[in-house]
N, C-alpha and C. Protein backbone atom coordinates (compact mmCIF):
# COMPACT_ATOMS: atom_id res chain seq x y z
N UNK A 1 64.94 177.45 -127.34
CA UNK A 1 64.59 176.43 -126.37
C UNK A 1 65.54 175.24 -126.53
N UNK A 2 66.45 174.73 -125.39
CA UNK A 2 66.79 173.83 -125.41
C UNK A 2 66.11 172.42 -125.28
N UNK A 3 66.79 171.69 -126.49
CA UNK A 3 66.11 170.28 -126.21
C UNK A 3 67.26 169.18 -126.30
N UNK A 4 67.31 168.25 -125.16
CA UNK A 4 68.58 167.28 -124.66
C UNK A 4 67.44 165.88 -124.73
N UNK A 5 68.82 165.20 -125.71
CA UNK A 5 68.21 163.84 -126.08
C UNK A 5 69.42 162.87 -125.33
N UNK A 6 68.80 161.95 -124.80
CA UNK A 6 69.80 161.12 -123.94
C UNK A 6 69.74 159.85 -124.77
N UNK A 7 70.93 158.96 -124.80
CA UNK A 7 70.48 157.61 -125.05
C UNK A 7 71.75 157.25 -124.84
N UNK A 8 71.71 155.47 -125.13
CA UNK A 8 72.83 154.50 -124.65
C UNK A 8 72.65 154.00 -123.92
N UNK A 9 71.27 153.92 -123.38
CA UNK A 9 71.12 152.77 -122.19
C UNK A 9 70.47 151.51 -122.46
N UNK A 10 70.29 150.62 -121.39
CA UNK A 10 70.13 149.39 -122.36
C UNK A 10 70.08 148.36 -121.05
N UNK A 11 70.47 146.83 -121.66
CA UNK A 11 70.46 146.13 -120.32
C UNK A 11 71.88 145.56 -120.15
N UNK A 12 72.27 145.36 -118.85
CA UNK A 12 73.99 145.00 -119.23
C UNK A 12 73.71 144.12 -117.80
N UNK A 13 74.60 143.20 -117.77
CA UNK A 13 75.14 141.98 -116.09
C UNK A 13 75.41 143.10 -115.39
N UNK A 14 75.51 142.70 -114.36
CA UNK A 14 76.64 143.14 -113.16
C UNK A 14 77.50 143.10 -113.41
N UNK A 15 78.51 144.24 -113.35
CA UNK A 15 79.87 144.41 -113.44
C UNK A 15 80.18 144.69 -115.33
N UNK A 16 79.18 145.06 -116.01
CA UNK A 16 79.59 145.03 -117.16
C UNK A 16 79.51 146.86 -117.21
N UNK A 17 79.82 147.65 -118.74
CA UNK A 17 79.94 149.09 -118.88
C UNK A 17 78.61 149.61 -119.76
N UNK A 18 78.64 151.03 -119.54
CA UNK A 18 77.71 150.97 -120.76
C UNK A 18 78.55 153.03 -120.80
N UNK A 19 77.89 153.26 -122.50
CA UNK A 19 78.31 154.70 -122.46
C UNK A 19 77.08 155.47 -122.70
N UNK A 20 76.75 156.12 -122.00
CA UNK A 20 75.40 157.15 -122.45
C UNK A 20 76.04 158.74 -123.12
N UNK A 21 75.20 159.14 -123.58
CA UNK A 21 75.52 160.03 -124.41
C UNK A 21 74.20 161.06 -124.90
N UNK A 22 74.80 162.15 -124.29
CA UNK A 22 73.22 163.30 -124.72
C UNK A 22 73.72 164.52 -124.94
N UNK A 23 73.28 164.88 -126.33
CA UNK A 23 73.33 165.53 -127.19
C UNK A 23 72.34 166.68 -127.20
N UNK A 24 72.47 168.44 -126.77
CA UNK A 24 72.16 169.34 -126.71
C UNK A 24 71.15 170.08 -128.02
N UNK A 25 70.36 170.63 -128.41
CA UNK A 25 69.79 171.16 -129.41
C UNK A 25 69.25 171.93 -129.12
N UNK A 26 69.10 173.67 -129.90
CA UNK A 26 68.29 174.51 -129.72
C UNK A 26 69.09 175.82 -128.97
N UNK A 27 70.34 174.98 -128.34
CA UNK A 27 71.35 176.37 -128.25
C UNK A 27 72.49 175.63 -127.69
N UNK A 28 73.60 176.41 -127.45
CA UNK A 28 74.83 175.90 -127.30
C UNK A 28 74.92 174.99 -125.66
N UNK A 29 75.51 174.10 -125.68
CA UNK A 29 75.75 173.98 -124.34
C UNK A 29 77.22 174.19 -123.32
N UNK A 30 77.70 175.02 -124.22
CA UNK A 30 79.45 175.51 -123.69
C UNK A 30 79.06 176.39 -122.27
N UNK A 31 78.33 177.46 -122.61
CA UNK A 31 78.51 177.98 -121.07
C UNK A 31 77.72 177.91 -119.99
N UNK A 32 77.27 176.66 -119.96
CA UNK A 32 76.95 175.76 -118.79
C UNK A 32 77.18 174.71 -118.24
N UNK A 33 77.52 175.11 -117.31
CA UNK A 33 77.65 173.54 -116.08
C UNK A 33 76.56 172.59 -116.05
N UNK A 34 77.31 171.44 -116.62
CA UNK A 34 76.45 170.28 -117.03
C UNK A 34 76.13 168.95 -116.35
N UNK A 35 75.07 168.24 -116.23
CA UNK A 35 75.25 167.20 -114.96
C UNK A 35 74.46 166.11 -115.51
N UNK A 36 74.63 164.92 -115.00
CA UNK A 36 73.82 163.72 -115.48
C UNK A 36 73.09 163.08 -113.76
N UNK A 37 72.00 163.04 -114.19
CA UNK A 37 70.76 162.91 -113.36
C UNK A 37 70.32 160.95 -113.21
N UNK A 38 69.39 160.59 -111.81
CA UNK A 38 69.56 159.36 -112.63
C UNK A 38 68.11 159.23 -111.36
N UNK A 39 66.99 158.76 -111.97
CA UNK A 39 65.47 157.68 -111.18
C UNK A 39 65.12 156.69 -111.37
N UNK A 40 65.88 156.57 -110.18
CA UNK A 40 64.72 154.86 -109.88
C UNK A 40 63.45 155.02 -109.77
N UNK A 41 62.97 153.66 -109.93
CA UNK A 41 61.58 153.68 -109.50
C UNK A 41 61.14 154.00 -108.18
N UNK A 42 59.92 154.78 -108.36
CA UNK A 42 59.75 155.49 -106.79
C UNK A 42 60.55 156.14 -106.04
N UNK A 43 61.82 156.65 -106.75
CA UNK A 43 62.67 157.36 -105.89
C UNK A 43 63.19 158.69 -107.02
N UNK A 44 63.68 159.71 -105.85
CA UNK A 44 63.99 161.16 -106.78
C UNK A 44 64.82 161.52 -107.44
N UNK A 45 64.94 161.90 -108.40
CA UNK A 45 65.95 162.36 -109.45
C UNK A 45 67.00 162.91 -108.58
N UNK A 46 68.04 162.09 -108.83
CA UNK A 46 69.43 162.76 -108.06
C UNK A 46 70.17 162.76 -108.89
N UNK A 47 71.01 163.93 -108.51
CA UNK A 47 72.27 164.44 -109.21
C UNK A 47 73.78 163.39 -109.10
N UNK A 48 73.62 162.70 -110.14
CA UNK A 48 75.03 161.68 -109.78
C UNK A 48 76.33 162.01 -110.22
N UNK A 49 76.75 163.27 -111.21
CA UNK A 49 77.57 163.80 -111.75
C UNK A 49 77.50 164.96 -112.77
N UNK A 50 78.75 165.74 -112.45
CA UNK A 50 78.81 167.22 -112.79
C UNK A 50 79.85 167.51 -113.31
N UNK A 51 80.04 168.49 -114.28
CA UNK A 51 81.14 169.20 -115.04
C UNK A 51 81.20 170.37 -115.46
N UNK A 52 81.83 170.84 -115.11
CA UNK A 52 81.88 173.25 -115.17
C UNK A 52 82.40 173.16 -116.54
N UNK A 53 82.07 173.91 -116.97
CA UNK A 53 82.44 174.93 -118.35
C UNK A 53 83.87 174.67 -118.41
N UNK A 54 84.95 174.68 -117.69
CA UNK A 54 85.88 173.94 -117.24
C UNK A 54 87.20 172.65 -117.30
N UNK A 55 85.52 171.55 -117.02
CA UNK A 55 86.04 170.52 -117.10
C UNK A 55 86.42 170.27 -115.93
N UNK A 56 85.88 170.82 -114.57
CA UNK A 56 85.99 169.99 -113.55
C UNK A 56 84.82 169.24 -113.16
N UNK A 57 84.77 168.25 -112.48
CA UNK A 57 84.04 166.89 -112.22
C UNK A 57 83.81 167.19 -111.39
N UNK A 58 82.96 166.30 -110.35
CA UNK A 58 82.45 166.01 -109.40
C UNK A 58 81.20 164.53 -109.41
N UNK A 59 81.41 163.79 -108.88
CA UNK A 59 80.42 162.18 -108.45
C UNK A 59 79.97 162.62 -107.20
N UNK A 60 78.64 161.98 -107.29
CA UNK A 60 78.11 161.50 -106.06
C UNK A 60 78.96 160.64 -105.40
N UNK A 61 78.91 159.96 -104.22
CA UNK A 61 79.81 158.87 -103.15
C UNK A 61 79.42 157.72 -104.21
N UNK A 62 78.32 157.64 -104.31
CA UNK A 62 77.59 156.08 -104.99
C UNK A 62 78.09 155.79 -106.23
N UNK A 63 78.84 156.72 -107.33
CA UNK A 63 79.16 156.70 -108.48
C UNK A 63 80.57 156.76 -108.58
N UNK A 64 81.54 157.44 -107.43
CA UNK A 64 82.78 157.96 -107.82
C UNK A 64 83.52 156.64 -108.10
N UNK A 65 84.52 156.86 -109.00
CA UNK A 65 85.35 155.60 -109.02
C UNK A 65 84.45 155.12 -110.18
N UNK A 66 83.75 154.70 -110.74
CA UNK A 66 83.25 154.27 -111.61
C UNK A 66 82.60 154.59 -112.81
N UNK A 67 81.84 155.90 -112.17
CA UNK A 67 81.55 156.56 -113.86
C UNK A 67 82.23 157.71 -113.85
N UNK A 68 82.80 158.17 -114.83
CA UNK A 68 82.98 158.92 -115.42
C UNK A 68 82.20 160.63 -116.53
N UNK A 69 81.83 161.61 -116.29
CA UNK A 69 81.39 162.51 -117.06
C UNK A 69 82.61 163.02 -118.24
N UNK A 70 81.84 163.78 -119.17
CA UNK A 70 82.83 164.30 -120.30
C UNK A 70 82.37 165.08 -120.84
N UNK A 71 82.61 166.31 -121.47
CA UNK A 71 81.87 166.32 -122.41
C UNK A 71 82.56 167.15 -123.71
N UNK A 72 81.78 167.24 -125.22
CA UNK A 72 82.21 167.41 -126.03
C UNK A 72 81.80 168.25 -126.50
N UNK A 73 82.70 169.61 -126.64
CA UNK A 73 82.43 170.80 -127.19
C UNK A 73 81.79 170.83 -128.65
N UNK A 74 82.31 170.02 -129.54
CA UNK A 74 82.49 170.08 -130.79
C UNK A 74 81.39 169.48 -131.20
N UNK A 75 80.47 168.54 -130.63
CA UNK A 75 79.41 167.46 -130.71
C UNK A 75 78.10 168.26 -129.94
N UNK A 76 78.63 169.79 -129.07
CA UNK A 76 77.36 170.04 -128.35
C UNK A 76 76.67 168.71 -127.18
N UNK A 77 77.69 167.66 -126.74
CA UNK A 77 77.34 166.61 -126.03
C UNK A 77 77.94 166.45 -124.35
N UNK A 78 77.08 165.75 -123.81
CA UNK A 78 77.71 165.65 -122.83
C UNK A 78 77.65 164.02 -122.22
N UNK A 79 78.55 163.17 -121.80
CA UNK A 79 78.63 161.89 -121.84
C UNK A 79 79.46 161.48 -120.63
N UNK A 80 78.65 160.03 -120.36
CA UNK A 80 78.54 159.34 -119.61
C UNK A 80 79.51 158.04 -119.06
N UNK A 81 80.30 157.85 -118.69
CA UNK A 81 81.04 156.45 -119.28
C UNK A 81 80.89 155.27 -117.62
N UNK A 82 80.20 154.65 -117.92
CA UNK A 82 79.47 154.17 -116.46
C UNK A 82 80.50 152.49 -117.32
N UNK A 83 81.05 152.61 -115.46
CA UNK A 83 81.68 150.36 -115.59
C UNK A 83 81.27 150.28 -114.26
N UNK A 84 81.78 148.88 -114.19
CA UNK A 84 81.33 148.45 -112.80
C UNK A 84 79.76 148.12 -112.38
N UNK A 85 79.02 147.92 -113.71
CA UNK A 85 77.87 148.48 -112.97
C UNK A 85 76.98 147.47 -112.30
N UNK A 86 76.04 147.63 -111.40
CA UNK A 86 75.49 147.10 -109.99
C UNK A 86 74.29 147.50 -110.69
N UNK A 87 73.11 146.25 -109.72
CA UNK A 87 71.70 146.28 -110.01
C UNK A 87 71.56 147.76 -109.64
N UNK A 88 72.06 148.29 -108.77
CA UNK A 88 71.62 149.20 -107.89
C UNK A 88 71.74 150.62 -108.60
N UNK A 89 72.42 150.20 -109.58
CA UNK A 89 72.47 151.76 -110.67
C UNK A 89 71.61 151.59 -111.65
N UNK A 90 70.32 150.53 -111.82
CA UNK A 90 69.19 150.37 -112.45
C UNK A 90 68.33 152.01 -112.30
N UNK A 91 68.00 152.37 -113.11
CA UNK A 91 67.38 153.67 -113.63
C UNK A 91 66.94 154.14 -114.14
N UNK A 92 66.14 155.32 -115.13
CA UNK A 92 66.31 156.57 -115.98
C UNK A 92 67.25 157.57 -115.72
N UNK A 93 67.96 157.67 -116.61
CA UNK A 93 69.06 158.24 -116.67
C UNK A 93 69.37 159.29 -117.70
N UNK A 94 69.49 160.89 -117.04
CA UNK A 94 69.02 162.30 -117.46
C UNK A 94 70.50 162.86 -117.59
N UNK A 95 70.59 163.80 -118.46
CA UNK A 95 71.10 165.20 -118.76
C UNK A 95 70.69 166.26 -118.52
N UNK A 96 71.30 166.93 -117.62
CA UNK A 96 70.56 168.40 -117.76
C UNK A 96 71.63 169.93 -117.39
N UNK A 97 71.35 170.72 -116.87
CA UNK A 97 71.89 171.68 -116.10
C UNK A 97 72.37 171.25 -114.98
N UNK A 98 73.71 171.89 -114.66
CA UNK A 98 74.30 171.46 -113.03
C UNK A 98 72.91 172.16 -112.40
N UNK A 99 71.96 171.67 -111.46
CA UNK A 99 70.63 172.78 -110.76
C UNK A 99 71.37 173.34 -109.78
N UNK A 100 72.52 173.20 -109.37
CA UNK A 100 73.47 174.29 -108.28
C UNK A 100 73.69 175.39 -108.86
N UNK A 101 73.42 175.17 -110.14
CA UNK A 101 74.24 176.52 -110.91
C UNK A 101 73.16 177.28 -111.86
N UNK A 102 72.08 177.26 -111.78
CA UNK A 102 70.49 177.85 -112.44
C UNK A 102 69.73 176.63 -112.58
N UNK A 103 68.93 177.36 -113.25
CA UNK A 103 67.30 176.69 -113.35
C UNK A 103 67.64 175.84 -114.36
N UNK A 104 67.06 174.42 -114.43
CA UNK A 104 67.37 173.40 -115.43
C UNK A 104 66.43 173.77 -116.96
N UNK A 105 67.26 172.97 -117.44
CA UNK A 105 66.37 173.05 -119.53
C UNK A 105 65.35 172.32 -119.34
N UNK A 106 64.03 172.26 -120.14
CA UNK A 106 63.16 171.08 -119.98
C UNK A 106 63.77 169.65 -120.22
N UNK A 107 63.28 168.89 -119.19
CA UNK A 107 64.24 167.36 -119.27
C UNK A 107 63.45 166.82 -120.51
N UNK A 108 64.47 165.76 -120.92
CA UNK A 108 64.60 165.07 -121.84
C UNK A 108 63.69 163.78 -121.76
N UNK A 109 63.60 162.94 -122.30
CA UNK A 109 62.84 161.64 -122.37
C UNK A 109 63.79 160.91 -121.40
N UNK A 110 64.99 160.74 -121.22
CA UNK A 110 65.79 159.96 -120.42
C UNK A 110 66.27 158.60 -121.16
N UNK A 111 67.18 158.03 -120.54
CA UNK A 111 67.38 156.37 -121.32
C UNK A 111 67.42 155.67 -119.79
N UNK A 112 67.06 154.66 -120.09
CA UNK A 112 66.57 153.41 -119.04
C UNK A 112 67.46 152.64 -119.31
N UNK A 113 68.76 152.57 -118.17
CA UNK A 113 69.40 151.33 -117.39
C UNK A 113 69.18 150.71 -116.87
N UNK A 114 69.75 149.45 -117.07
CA UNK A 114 68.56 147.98 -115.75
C UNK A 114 70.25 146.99 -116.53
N UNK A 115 70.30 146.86 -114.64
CA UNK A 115 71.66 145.71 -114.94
C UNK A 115 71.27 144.64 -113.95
N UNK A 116 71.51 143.88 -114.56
CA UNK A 116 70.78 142.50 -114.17
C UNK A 116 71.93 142.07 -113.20
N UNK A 117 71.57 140.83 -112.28
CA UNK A 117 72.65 140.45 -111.05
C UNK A 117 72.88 139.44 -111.74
C-alpha cells in the first residue's frame, strides 16, 4: 500500500516562493506518472501539474510559468517548486497519481498554502 506524505507548505506574501515536497512509501514511485493536486475551500481537487516516468511536464493555464514539478528517483519524491505566488493559489496541496493515467493511491493528509496579499 502506498502511502504519500506531502509537506512544505506554510504561509508566504504575494509574490514570495515556497517548495513542497512529497515523499512516496510502501512501494516505488518510478513507474508512475506523477501529479500534484491542489483545494481550495469549497472547491474541487484539481490537477495543477504532471510528470511521466519520463520527465515530461505539463501545468495547468493557472500555474504554467510559475511552478515547476520534479521529481526524484533516488528520494522516491516528487516536488513542487511554486514562485510568484498569488492569494489565489491559497490551498491544500496533494501528491498523487497522474488520474489520466490509473486509479489514484490513497491521498495523503495534504500541506496547506495560504499567501497572504
Amino acid at each position: 500500500q502506498v502511502r504519500l506524505v506531502e509537506s512544505g507548505g506554510g504561509l508566504v506574501h504575494s509574490g514570495g516562493s515556497l517548495r513542497l515536497s512529497c515523499v512516496g512509501s510502501g512501494s516505488n514511485l518510478t513507474p508512475y506518472a506523477m501529479a500534484w493536486y491542489r483545494q481550495g475551500t469549497g472547491k474541487n481537487r484539481d490537477m495543477i501539474a504532471t510528470i511521466s516516468t519520463g520527465g515530461n511536464t505539463n501545468y495547468a493555464d493557472s500555474v504554467r510559468g510559475r511552478f515547476t514539478i520534479s521529481r526524484d528517483f533516488s528520494n522516491n519524491s516528487v516536488d513542487l517548486q511554486m514562485n510568484y505566488l498569488d492569494p489565489v493559489d491559497t490551498a491544500v496541496y496533494y501528491c498523487n497519481r497522474n488520474k489520466d493515467w490509473g486509479a489514484t493511491f490513497p491521498w495523503g493528509q495534504g500541506t496547506q498554502v495560504t499567501v497572504s496579499s
